[in-house]
Protein backbone atom coordinates (compact mmCIF):
# COMPACT_ATOMS: atom_id res chain seq x y z
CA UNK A 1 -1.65 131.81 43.92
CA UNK A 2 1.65 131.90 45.29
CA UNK A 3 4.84 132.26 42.93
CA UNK A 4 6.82 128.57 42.46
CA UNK A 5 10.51 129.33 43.01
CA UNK A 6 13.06 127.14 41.22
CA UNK A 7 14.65 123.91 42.78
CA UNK A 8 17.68 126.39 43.19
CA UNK A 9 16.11 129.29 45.11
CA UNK A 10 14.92 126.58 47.60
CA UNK A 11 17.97 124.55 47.91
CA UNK A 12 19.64 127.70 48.59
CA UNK A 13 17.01 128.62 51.41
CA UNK A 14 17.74 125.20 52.69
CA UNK A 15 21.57 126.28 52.83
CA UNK A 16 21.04 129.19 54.13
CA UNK A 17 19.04 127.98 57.18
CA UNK A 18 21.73 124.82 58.08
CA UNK A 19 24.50 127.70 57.83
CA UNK A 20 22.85 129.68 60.46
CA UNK A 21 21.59 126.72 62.75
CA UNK A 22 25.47 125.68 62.61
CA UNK A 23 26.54 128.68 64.08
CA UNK A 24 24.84 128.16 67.00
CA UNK A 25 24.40 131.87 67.64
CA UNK A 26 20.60 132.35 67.40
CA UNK A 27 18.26 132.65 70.36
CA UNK A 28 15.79 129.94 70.81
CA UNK A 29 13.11 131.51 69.31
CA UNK A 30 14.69 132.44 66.30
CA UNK A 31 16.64 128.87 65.74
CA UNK A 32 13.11 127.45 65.84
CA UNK A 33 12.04 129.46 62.95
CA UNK A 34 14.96 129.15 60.96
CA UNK A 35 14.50 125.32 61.41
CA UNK A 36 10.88 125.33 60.43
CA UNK A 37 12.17 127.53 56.99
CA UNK A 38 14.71 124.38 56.72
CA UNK A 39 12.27 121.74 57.26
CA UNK A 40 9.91 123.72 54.97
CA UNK A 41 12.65 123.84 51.93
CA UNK A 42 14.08 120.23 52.21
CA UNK A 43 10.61 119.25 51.81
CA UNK A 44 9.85 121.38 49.07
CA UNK A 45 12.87 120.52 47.31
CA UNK A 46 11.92 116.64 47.73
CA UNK A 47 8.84 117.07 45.76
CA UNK A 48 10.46 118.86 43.24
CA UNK A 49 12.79 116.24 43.06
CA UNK A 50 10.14 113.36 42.50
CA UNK A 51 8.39 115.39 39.87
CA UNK A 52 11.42 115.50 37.51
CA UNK A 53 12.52 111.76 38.14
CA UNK A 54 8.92 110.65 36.70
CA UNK A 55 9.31 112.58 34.13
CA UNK A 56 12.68 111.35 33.60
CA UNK A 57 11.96 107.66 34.04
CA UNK A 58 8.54 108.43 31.46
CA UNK A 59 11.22 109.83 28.96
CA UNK A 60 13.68 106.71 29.47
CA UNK A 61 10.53 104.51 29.52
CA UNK A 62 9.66 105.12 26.02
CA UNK A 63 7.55 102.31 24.41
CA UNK A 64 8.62 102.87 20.30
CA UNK A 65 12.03 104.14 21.39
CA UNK A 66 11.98 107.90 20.38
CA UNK A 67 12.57 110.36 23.26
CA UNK A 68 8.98 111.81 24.29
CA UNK A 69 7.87 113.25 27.65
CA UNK A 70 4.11 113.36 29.40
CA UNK A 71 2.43 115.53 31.25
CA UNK A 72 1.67 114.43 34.77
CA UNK A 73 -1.00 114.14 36.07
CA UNK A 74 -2.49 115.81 38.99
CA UNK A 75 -2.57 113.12 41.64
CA UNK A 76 1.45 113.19 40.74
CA UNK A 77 2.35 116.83 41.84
């Protein structure tokens, strides 16, 4: 199983890839890649995204009023 890396590590991946696709100095081949690794992260970061605002809204949503969070379930990550 492959290691999870934090929102963090792939937001800065993300980053990393725009700042080199800016600079417009890369050779085809390697542009492609580096998009790919940027297409790869934004959409990685997305789902990590929507897994911590349901458990957000599930903490806000709380039927008796005390603070509580929920598992998800598996259809949900």
């Amino acid at each position: 199983m492959a290691k999870q890396t934090t929102f963090e590590q792939t937001l800065k991946t993300l980053e990393d890839a725009v700042s080199r696709l800016e600079e417009g100095q890369l050779p085809l081949d390697q542009a492609l890649d580096c998009f790919e690794t940027g297409v790869q992260s934004a959409n990685q970061c997305r789902k990590q995204l929507t897994r911590v605002e349901a458990k957000v809204e599930r903490l806000l949503k709380s039927a008796d009023g005390r603070l509580h969070t929920e598992a998800l379930s598996p259809d949900e990550t």
